[in-house]
Protein backbone atom coordinates (compact mmCIF):
# COMPACT_ATOMS: atom_id res chain seq x y z
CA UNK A 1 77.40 29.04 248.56
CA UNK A 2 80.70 27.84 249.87
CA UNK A 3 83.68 29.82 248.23
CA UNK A 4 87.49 28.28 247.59
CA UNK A 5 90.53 30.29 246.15
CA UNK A 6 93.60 29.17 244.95
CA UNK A 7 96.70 31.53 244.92
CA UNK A 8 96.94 31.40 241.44
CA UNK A 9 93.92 32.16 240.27
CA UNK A 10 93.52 35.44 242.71
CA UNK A 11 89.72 34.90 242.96
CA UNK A 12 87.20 33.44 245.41
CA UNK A 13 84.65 31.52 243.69
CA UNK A 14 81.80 29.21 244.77
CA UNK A 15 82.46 25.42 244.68
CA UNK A 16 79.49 24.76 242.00
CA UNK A 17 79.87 26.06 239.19
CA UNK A 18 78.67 25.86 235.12
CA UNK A 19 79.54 24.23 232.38
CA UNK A 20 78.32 25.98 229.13
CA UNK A 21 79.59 23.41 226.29
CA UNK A 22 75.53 22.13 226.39
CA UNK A 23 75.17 26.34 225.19
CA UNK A 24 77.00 25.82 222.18
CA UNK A 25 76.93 22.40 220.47
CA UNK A 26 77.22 18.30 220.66
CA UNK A 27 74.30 17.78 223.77
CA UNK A 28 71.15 18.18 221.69
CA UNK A 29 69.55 21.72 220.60
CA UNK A 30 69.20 24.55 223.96
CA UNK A 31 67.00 27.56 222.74
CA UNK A 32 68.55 31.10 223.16
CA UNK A 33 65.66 31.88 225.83
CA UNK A 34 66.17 28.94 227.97
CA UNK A 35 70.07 29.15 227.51
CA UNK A 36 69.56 32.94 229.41
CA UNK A 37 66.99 31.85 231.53
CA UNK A 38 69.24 29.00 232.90
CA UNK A 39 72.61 31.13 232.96
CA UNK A 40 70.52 33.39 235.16
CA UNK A 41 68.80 30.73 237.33
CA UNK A 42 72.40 30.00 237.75
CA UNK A 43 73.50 33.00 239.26
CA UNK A 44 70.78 33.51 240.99
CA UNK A 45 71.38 30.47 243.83
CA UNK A 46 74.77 31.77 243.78
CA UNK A 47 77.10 30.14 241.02
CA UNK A 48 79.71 32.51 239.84
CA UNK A 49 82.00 30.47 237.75
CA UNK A 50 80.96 30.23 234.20
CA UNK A 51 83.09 27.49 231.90
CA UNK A 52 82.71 28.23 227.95
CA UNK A 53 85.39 27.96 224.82
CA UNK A 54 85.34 29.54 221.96
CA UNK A 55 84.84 26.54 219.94
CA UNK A 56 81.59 25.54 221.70
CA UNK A 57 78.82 25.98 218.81
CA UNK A 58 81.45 28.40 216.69
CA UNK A 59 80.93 31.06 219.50
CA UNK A 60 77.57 29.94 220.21
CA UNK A 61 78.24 29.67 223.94
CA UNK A 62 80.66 32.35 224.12
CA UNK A 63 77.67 34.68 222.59
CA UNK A 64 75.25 33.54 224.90
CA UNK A 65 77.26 34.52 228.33
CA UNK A 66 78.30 37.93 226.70
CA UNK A 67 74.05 38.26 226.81
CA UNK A 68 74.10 37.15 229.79
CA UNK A 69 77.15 39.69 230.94
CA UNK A 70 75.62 42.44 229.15
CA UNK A 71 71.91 41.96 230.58
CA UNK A 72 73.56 41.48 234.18
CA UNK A 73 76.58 43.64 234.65
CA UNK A 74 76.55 43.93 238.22
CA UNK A 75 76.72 39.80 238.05
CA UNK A 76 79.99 39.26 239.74
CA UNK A 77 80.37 35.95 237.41
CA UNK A 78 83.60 34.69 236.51
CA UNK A 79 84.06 33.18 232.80
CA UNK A 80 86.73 31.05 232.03
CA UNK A 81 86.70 30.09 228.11
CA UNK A 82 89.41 28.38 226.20
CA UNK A 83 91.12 28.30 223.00
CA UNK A 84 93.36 25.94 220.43
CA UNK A 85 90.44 23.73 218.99
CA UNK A 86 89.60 25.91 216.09
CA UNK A 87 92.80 24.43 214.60
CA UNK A 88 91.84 21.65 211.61
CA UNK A 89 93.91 19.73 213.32
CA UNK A 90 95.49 19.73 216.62
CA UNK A 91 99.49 20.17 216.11
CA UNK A 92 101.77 21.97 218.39
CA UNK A 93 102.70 24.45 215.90
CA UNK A 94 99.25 26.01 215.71
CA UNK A 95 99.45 27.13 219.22
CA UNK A 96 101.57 30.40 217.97
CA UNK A 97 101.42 33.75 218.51
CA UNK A 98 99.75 34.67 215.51
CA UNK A 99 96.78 32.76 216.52
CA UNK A 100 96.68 33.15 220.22
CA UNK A 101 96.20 37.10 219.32
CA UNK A 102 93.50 35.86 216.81
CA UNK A 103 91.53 33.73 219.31
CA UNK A 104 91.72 36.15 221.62
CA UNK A 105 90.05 38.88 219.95
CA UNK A 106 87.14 36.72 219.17
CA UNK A 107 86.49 35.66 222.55
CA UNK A 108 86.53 39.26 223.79
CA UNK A 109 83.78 40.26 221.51
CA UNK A 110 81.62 37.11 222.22
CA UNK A 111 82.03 38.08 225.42
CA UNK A 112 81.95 41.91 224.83
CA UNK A 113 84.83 42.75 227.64
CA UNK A 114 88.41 44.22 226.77
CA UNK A 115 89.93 41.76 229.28
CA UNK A 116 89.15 37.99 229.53
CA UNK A 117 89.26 36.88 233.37
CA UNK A 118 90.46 33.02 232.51
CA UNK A 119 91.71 31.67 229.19
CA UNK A 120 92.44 27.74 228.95
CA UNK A 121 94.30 25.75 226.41
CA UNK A 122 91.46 23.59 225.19
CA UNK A 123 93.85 20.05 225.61
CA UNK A 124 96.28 20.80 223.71
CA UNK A 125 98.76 18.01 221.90
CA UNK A 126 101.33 17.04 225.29
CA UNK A 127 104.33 18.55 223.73
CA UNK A 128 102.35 22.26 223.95
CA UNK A 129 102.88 21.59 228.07
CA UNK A 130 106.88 21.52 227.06
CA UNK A 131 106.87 24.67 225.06
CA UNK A 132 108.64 27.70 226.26
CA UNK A 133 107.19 30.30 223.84
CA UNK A 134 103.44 29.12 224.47
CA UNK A 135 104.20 30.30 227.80
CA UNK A 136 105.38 33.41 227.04
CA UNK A 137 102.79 34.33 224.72
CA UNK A 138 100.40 34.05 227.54
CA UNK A 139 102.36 35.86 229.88
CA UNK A 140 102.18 38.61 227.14
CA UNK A 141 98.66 38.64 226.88
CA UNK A 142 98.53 39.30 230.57
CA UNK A 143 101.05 41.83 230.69
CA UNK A 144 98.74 43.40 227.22
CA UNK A 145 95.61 43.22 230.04
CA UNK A 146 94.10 40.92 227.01
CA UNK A 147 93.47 38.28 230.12
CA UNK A 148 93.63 38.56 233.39
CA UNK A 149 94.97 34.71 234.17
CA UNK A 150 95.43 31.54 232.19
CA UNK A 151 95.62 28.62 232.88
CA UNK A 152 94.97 24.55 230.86
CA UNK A 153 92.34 21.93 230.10
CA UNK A 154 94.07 18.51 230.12
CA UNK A 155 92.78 15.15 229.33
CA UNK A 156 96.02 13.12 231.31
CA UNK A 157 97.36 13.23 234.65
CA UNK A 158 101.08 13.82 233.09
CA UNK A 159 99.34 16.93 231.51
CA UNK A 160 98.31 18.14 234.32
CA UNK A 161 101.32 17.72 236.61
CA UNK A 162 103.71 19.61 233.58
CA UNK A 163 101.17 22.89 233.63
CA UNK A 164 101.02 22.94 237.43
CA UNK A 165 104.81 22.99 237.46
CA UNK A 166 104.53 26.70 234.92
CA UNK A 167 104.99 29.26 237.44
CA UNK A 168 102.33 31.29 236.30
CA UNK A 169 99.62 28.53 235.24
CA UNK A 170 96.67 29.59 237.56
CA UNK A 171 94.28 26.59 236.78
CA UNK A 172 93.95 23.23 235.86
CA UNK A 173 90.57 21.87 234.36
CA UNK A 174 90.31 17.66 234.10
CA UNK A 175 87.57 15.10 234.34
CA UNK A 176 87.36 14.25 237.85
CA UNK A 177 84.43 12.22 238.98
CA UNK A 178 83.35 8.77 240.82
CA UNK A 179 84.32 7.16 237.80
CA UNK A 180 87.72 8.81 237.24
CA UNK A 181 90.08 9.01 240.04
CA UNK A 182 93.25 8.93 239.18
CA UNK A 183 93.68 13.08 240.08
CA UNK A 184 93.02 12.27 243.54
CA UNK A 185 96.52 10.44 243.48
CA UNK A 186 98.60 12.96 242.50
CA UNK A 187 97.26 16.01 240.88
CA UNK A 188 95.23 17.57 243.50
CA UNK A 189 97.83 17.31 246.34
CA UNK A 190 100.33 18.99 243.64
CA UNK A 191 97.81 21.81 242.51
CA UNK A 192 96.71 22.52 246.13
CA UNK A 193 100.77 22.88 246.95
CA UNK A 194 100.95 25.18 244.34
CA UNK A 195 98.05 27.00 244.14
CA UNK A 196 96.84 26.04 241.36
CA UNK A 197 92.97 25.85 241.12
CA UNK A 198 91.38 22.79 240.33
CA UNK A 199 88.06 23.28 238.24
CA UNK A 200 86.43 19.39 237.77
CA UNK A 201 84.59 18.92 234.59
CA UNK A 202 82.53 16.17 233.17
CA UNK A 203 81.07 15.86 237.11
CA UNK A 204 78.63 13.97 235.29
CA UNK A 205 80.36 11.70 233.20
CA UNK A 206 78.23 13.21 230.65
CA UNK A 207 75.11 11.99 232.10
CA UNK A 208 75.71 8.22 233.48
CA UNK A 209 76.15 9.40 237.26
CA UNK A 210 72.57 11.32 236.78
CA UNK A 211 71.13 7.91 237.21
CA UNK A 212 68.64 8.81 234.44
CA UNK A 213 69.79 6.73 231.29
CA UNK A 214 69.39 2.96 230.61
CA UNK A 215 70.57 0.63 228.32
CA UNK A 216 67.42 1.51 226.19
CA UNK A 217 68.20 5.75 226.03
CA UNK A 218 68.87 6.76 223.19
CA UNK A 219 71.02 10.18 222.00
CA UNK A 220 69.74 12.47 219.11
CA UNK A 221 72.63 12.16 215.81
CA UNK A 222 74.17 16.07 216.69
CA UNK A 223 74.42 14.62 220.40
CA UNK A 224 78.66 13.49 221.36
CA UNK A 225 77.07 10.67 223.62
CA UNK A 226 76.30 9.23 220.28
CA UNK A 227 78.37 10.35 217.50
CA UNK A 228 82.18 9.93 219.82
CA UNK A 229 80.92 6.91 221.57
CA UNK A 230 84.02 5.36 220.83
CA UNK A 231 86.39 8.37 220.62
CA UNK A 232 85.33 9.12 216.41
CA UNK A 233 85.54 12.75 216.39
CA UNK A 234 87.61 13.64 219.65
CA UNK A 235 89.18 12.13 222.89
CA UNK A 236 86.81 9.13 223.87
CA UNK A 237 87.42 10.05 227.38
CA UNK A 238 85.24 13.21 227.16
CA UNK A 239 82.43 10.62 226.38
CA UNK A 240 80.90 9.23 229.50
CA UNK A 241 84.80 9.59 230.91
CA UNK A 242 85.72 6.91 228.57
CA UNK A 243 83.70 4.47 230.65
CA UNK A 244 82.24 1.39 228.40
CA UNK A 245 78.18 2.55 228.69
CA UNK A 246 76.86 -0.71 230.48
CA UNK A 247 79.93 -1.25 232.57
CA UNK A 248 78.63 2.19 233.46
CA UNK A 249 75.36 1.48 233.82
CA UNK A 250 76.32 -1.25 236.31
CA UNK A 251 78.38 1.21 238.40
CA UNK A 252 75.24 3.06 238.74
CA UNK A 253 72.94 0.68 240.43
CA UNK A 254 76.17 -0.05 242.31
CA UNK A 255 76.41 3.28 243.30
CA UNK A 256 72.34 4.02 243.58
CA UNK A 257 71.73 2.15 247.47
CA UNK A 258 74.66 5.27 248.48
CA UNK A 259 72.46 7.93 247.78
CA UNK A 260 70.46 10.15 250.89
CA UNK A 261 67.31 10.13 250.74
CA UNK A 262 67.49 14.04 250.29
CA UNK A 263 69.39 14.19 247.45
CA UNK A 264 69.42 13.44 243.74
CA UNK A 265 72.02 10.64 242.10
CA UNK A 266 73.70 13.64 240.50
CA UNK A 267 73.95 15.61 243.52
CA UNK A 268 75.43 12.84 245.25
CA UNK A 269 77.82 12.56 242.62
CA UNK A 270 79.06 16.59 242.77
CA UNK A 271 79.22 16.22 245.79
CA UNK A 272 81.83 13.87 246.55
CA UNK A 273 84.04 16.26 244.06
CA UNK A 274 83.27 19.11 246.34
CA UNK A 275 84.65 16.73 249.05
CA UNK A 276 87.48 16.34 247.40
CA UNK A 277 91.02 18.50 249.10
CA UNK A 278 92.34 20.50 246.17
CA UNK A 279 89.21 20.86 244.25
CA UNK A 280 88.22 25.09 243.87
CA UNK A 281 84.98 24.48 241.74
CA UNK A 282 83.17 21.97 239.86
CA UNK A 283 81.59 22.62 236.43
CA UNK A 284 78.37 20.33 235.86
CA UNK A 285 75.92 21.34 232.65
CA UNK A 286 72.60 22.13 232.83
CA UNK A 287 70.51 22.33 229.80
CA UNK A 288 67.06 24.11 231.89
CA UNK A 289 66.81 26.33 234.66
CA UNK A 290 66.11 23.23 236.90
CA UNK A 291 69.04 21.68 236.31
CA UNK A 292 71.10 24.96 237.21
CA UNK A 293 69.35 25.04 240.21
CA UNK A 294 69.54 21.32 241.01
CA UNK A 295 73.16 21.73 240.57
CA UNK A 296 73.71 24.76 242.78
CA UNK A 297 72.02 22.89 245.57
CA UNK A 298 74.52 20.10 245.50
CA UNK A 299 76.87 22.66 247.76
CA UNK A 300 74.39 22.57 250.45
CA UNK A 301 74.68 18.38 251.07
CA UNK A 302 76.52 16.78 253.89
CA UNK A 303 79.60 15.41 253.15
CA UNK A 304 79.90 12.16 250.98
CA UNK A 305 81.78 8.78 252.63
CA UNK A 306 84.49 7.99 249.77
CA UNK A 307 84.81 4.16 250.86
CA UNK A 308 82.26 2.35 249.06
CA UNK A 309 82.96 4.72 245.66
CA UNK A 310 86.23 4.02 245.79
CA UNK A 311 85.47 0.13 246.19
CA UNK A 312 83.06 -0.09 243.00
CA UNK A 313 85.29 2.06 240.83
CA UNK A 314 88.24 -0.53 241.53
CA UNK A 315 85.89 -3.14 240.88
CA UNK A 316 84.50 -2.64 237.83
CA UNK A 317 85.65 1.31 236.30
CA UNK A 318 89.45 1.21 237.01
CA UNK A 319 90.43 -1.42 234.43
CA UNK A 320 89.05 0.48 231.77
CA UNK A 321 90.18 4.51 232.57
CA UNK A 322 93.13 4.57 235.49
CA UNK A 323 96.05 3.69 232.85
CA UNK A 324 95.08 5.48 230.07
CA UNK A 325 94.34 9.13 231.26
């Protein structure tokens, strides 16, 4: 698999990566054995970015890739988790010392390693990005050897462009896909100045640029695609990337005549992000081991022609996202 580094982050890593929320909680019940099996089905065609948080399932994911760490040790995977959700709720003056030390610990037993290689803020409240002493706790925690590198998980462009300006900010995670844009404009030329890596997440747009769903699927009660439709429990954007479900539907079969003949809708749709200048690695779920490897094989595609996406997003997704993240 193609690898990408970004100053920052001091690390090659392949350009497909996972996303391990699906591990935890809110995208329908994963077994432990098919969890492993798939984490190692990952690594296997090559993947060597793994994206948890400590939050996903109370540790659930977390857990799961310690396993997976312990059972595979000469692995070579890279996990980036986050913290700052466990908070009741999300103000800026939970993102203190006190805590950061108490996250921290937890994640490194999930994970069972003394040193973390990537800890994100899990989209924290904008004035967080503003906040001297957040920054120097995490330059502590490096200096400690408690992580290796840190870096942010933003749900707005203004987000992302603050953190990228923090000297020592080695990554930036945000939804980038065909149906959110926006980064192209501004954040990826800035990150890739800066070396800042890019990780894209919600490739997907939880599901909608699979091609699979219809205006007739339905999503089991404990599944986000249901319960935060319309933004109930957290930001709506994380939720089919804040796209009204039948406009994207319609993008879809817009979007469906575009796809090779040798590919999948969701490969097609990872990658164009791989395509993307700026972009180190893109995270896309997988709840089975052919998923993982459907994924992986997205690297090995021809390039993707941006013209037509960009032309159907203006038509019928930008009124609805471009402003608001």
């Amino acid at each position: 698999m193609e690898k990408r580094s970004a100053g920052r982050l001091g690390r090659d890593v392949g350009v497909v990566g996972l996303g391990c929320w699906q591990l935890g909680a809110d995208w329908g019940a994963v077994d432990e054995s098919e969890a492993l099996a798939l984490l190692h089905a990952a690594a296997d065609t090559g993947v060597d970015f793994f994206d948890t948080a400590d939050v996903y399932g109370d540790g659930r994911s977390e857990t799961l890739v310690g396993r997976f760490l312990k059972e595979r040790k000469d692995s070579g995977v890279f996990v980036a988790t986050k913290m700052g959700r466990r908070l009741p709720a999300q103000t800026p003056e939970g993102y203190s010392r006190a805590n950061f030390l108490e996250w921290n610990d937890r994640s490194r037993r999930n994970l069972g390693v003394d040193t973390l290689d990537l800890v994100q803020l899990h989209c924290p409240p904008t004035p967080v990005y503003r906040t001297d002493e957040v920054f120097d706790t995490l330059d502590e925690l490096v200096e400690a050897q408690r992580i290796a590198a840190y870096g942010v998980s933003v749900e707005k462009v203004e987000e992302a462009l603050a953190a990228i300006a923090r000297p020592n900010v080695a990554s930036v995670q945000i939804i980038l896909n065909a149906f959110r844009l926006k980064p192209l404009e501004e954040v990826l030329p800035a990150a890739a100045a800066a070396g800042v890596a890019i990780i894209a997440r919600v490739p997907l747009a939880s599901g909608l640029l699979s091609g699979k769903y219809t205006k007739d699927t339905s999503f089991g009660a404990d599944d986000h695609r249901n319960y935060n439709r319309n933004g109930e429990a957290f930001d709506v954007g994380e939720t089919f990337s804040g796209v009204p479900y039948d406009v994207g539907l319609e993008a879809v079969e817009r979007l469906r005549p575009l796809v090779p003949g040798d590919a999948s809708m969701a490969q097609f749709a990872l990658r164009w992000i791989i395509d993307q200048p700026g972009v180190t690695v893109v995270i896309p779920g997988a709840r089975n081991v052919e998923q993982a490897r459907a994924n992986s094989a997205a690297a090995e595609l021809a390039p993707v022609d941006s013209v037509e996406i960009e032309k159907i997003y203006d038509e019928l997704i930008r009124p609805h996202v471009h402003d608001r993240w």
